[in-house]
Protein backbone atom coordinates (compact mmCIF):
# COMPACT_ATOMS: atom_id res chain seq x y z
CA UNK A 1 114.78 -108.99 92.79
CA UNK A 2 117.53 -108.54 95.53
CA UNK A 3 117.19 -105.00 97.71
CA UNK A 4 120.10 -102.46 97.18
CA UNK A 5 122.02 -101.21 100.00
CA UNK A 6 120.11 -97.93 100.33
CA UNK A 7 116.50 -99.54 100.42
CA UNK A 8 114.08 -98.81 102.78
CA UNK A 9 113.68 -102.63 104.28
CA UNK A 10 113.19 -103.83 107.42
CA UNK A 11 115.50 -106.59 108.40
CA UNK A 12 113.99 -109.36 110.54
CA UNK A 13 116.34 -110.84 112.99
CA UNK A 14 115.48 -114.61 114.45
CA UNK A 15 116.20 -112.37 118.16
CA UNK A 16 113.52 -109.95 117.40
CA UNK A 17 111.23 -110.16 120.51
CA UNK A 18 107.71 -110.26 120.40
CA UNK A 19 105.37 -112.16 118.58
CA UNK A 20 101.94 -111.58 117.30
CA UNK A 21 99.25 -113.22 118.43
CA UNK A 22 95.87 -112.58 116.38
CA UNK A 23 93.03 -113.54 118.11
CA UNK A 24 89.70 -114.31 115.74
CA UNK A 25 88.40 -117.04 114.33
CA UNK A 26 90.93 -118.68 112.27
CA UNK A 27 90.71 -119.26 108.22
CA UNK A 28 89.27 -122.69 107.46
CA UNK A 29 89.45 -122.59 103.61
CA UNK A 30 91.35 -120.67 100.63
CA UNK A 31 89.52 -120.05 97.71
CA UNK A 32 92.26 -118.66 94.98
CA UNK A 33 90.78 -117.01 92.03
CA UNK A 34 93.04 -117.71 88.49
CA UNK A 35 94.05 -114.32 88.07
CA UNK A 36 95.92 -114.37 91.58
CA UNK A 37 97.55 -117.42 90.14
CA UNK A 38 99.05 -116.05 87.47
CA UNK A 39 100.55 -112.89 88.21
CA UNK A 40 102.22 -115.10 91.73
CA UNK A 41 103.80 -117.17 88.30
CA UNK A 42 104.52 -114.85 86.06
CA UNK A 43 106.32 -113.13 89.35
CA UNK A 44 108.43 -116.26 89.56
CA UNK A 45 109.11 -116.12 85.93
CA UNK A 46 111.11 -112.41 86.31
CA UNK A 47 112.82 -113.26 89.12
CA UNK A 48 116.91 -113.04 89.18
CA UNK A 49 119.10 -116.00 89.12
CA UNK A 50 120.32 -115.21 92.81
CA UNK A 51 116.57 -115.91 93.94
CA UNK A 52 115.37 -119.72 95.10
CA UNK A 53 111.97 -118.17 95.47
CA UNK A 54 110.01 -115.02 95.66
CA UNK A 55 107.20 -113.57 97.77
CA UNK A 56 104.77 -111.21 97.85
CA UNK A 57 100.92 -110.12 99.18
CA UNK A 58 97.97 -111.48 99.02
CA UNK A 59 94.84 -109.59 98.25
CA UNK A 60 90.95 -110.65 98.99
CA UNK A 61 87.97 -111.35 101.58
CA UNK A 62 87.38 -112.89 104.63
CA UNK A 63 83.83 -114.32 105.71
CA UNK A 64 82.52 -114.85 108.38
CA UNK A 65 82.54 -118.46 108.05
CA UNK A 66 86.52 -118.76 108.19
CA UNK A 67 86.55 -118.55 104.12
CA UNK A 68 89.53 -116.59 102.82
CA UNK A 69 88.85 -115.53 99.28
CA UNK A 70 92.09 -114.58 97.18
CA UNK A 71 91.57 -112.28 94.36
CA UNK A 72 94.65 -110.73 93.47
CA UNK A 73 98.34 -110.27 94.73
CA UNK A 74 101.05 -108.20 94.05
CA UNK A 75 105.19 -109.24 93.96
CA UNK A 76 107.35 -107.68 97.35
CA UNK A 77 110.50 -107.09 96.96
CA UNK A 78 112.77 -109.16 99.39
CA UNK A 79 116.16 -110.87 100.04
CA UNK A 80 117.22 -114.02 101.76
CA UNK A 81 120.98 -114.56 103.18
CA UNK A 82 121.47 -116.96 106.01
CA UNK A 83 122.04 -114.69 108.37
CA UNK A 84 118.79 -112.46 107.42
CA UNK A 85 115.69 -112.11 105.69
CA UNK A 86 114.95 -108.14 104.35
CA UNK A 87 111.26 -107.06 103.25
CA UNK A 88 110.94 -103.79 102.24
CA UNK A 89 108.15 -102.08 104.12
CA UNK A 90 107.78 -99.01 102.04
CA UNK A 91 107.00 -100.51 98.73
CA UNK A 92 104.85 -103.26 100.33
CA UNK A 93 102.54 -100.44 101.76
CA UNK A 94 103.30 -98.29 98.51
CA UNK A 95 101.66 -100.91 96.38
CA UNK A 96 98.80 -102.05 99.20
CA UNK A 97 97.47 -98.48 99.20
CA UNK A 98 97.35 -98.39 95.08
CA UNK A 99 95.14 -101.89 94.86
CA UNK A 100 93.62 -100.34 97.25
CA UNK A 101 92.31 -97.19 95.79
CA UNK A 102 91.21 -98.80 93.00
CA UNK A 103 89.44 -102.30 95.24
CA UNK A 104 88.28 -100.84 98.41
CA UNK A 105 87.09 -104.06 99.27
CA UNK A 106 90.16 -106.03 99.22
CA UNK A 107 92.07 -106.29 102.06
CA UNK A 108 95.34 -108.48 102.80
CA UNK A 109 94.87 -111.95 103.73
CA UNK A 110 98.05 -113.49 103.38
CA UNK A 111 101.22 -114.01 101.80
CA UNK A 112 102.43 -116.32 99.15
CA UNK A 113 105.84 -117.73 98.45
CA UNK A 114 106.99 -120.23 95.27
CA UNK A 115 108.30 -123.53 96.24
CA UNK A 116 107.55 -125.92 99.38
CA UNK A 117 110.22 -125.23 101.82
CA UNK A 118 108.74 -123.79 104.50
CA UNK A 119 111.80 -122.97 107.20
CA UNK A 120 112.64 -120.04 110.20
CA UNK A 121 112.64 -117.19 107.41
CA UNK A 122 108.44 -118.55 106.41
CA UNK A 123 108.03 -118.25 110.08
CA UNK A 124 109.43 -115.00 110.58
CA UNK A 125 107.44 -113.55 107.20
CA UNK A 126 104.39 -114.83 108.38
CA UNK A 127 104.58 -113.18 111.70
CA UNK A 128 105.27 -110.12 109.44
CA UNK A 129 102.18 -110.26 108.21
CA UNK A 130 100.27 -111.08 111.33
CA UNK A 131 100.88 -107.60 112.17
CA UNK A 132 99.99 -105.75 108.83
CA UNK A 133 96.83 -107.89 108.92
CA UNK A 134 95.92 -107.40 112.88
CA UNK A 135 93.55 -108.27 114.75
CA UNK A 136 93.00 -111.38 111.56
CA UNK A 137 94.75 -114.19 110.98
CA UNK A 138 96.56 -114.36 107.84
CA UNK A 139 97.38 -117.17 105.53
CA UNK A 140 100.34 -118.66 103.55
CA UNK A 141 100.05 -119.66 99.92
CA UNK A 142 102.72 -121.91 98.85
CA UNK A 143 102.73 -122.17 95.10
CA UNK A 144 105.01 -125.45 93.63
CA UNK A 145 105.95 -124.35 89.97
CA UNK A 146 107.04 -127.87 89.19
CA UNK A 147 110.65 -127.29 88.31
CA UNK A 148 112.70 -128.95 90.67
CA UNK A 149 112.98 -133.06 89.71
CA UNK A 150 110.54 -135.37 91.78
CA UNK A 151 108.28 -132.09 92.87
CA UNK A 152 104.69 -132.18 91.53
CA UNK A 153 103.20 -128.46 90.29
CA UNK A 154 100.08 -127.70 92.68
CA UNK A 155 99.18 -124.69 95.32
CA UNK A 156 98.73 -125.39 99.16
CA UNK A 157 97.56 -123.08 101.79
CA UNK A 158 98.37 -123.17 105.76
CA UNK A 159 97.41 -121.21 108.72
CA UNK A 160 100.71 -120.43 111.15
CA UNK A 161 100.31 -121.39 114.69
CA UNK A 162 103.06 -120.60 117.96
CA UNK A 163 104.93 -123.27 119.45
CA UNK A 164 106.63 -123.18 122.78
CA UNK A 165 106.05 -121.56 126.61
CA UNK A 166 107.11 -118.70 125.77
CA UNK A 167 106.68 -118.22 121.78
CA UNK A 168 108.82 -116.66 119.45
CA UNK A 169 108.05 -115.05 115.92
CA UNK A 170 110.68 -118.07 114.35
CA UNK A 171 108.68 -120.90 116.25
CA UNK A 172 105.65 -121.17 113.89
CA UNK A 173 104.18 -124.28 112.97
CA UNK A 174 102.18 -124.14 109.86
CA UNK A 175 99.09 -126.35 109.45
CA UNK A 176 97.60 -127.04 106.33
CA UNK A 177 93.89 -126.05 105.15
CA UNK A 178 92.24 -126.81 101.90
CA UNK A 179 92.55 -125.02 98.72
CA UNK A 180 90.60 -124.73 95.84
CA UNK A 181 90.97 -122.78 92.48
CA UNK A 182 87.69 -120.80 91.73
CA UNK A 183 86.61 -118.70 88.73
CA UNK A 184 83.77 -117.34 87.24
CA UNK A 185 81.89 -118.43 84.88
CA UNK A 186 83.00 -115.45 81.78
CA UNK A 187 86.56 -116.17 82.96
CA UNK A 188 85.95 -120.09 81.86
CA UNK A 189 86.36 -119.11 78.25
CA UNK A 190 89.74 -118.01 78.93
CA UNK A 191 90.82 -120.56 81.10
CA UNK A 192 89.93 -123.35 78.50
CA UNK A 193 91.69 -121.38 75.85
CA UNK A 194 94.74 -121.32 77.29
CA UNK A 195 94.54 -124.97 78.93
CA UNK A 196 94.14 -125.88 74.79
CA UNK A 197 96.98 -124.02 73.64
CA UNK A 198 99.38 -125.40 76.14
CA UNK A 199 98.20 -129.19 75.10
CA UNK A 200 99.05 -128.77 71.43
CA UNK A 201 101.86 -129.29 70.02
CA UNK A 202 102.50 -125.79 67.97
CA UNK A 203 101.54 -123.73 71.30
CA UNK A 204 102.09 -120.50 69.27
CA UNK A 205 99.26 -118.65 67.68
CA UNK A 206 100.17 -116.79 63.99
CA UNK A 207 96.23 -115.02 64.66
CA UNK A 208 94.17 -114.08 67.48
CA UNK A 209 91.43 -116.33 67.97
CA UNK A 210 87.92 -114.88 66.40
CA UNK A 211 84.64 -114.69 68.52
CA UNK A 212 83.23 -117.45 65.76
CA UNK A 213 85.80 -119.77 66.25
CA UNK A 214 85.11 -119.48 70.14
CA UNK A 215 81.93 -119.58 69.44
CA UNK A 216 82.10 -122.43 67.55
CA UNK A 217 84.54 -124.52 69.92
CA UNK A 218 81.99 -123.61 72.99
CA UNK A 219 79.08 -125.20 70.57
CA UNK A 220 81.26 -128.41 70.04
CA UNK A 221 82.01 -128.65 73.70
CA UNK A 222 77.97 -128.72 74.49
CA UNK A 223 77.29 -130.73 72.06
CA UNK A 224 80.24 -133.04 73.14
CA UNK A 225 78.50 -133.33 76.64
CA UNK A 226 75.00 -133.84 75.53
CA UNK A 227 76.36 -137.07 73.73
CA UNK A 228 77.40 -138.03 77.23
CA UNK A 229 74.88 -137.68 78.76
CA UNK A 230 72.89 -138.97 76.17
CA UNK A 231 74.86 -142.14 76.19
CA UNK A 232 74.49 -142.51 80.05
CA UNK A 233 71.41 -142.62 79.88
CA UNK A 234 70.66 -144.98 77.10
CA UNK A 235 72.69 -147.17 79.14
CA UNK A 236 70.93 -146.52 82.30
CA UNK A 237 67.43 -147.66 80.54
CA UNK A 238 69.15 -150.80 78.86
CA UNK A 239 70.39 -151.80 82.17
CA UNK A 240 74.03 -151.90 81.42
CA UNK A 241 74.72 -149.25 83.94
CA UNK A 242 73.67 -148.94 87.28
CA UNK A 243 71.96 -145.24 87.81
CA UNK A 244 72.37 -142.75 90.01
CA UNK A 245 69.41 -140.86 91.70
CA UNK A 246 71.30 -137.91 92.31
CA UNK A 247 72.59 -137.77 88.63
CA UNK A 248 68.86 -138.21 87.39
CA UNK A 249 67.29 -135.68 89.70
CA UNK A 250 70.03 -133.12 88.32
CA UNK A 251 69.17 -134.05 84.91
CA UNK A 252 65.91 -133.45 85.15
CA UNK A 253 66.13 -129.99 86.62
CA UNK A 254 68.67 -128.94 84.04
CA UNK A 255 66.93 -130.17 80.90
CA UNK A 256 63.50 -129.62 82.52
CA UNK A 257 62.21 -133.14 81.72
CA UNK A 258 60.09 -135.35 83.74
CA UNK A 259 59.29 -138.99 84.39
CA UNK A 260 56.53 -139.02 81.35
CA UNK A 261 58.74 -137.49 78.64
CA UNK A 262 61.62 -139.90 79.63
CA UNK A 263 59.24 -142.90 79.67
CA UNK A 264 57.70 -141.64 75.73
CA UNK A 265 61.32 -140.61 74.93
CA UNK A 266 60.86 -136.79 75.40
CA UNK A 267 64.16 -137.42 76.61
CA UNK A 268 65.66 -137.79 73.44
CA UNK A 269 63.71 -134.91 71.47
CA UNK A 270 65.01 -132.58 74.18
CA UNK A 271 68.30 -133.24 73.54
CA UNK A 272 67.48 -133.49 69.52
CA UNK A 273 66.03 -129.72 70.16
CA UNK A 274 68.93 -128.40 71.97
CA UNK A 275 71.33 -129.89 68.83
CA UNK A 276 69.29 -127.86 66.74
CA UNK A 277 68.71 -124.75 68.68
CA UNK A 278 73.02 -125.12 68.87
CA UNK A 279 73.19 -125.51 65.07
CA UNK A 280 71.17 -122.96 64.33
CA UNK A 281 72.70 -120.28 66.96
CA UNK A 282 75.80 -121.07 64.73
CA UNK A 283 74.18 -120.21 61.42
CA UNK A 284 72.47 -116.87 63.12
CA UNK A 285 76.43 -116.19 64.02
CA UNK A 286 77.75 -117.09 60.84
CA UNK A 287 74.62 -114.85 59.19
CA UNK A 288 75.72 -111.57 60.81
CA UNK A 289 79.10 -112.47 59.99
CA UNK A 290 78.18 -111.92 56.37
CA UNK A 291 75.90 -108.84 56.85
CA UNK A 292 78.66 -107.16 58.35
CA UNK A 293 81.33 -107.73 55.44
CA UNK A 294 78.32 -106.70 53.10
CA UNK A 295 78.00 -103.61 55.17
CA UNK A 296 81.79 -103.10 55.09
CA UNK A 297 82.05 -103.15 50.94
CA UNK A 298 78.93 -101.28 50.52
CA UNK A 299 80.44 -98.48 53.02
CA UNK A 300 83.63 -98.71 51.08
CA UNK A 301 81.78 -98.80 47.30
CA UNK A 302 80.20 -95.33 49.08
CA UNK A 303 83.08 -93.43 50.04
CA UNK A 304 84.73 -94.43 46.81
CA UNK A 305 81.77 -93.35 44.80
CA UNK A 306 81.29 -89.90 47.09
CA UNK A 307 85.15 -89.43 46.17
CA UNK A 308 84.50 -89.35 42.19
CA UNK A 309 81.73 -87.27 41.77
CA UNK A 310 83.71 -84.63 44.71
CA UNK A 311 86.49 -84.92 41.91
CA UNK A 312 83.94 -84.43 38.95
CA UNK A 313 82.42 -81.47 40.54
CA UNK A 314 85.92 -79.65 41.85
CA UNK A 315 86.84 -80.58 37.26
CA UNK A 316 83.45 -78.79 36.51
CA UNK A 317 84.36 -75.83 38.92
CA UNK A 318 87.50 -75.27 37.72
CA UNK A 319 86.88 -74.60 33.97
């Protein structure tokens, strides 16, 4: 959202003198964890008409092998004319020192901006941030939402460097490094719920999902890829398929087979095993299920019971 007129920002000029040279060893990778992700989009959903993009801070680790881990960020508020670019300082360090009351941990890494231009004012920001992040290098997240016609959605990261004799905080070149998304393993639930809602075609939900029906869709999905690899390997032994080595060694240490039970078709019963084990976690599910509507009307067959005779007695009492 644009700064008022009374704000407390700090306007950076293209003749501001100095620049900020942070000496370390210099981020190699960007790891960006999903919930970082979406609060940098659902900043660029809430942003004014006025604004082409918005920034803000990025929040995470640094190790020691040049990794740069992002786990959260927060929006800063900012405005872009072209004669200026305002940050303001205060809420920037207002919001920093609440994340970081309640992560200790997590530092600031970087900076993130929607869109791919990267001109003067990206320069100028990211020499911003140099010094809040000093004596570290800091990175730049530039996340495409995919609006603008011929522009592909996707996230890149780069590292600023100065150009020049004699550099200035506006004569930044910024190289790119890789980027990955990362998330853990209870978050993968999530993210494959909402990766199936936005596929379908009625993307609204009248009912929040039930733990069966997750349940259930995770059992599918397992099953799903045990008929894959089921099928590869059917087709490795008939010799339609060339195999893989490094596929079969990783089978085997999953599934816990070995050469003998794939030669007498151990293979097979594993898998057969692991269908049933599947099939039968489902009924276990669906059997506590019951027990705890039984549990529920029996409760309620109490109360309304405990209610009667209270009524009986109180009838007795009074004549």
């Amino acid at each position: 959202m644009p700064l008022a007129a009374e704000s407390s920002a700090v306007y950076i000029q293209n003749t501001a003198p100095g620049f900020i040279s942070t000496p370390g060893r210099a981020p190699t990778s960007v790891t960006v964890h999903p919930v970082a992700l979406f609060s940098i989009l659902d900043h660029y959903l809430r942003r004014t008409e006025s604004q082409e993009r918005v920034i803000g801070t990025l929040l995470g680790k640094r190790s020691d092998n040049g990794e740069v881990e992002v786990r959260s960020s927060f929006a800063v508020l900012h405005s872009e004319t072209e004669e200026q670019v305002a940050v303001d300082m205060d809420y920037l360090k207002t919001m920093y020192d609440l994340h970081h009351k309640v992560n200790p941990k997590e530092v600031i890494v970087g900076w993130y901006s929607t869109g791919s231009n990267l001109n003067t004012y990206s320069a100028l920001i990211h020499n911003f941030y140099s010094q809040e992040a000093a004596p570290h290098q800091v990175v730049h997240l530039a996340v495409n939402t995919g609006i603008v016609e011929g522009e592909k959605a996707g996230v890149k990261a780069y590292v600023g460097s100065p150009v020049g004799v004699y550099p200035k905080p506006e004569n930044c070149v910024f190289a790119p490094i890789p980027c990955e998304l990362r998330f853990h393993d209870a978050e993968r639930s999530g993210l494959d719920l909402l990766t199936t809602t936005s596929v379908a075609l009625n993307s609204t939900t009248p009912h929040p999902v039930t733990d069966l029906e997750v349940l259930e869709q995770s059992l599918k999905s397992v099953a799903e890829m045990l008929d894959r690899v089921l099928s590869y390997v059917q087709s490795v032994l008939a010799g339609e398929v060339k195999g893989d080595a490094a596929v079969g060694r990783y089978l085997m240490d999953r599934l816990g087979a070995s050469t003998e039970d794939l030669e007498k078709g151990g293979f097979n019963s594993s898998l057969q095993v692991r269908n049933h084990e599947a099939r039968m976690i489902s009924s276990v599910a669906h059997l506590y299920s019951l027990q705890d509507t039984l549990m529920v009307s029996y409760l309620a067959s109490l109360v309304r019971s405990q209610a009667e005779v209270s009524a009986r007695l109180a009838l007795v009492t009074s004549t």
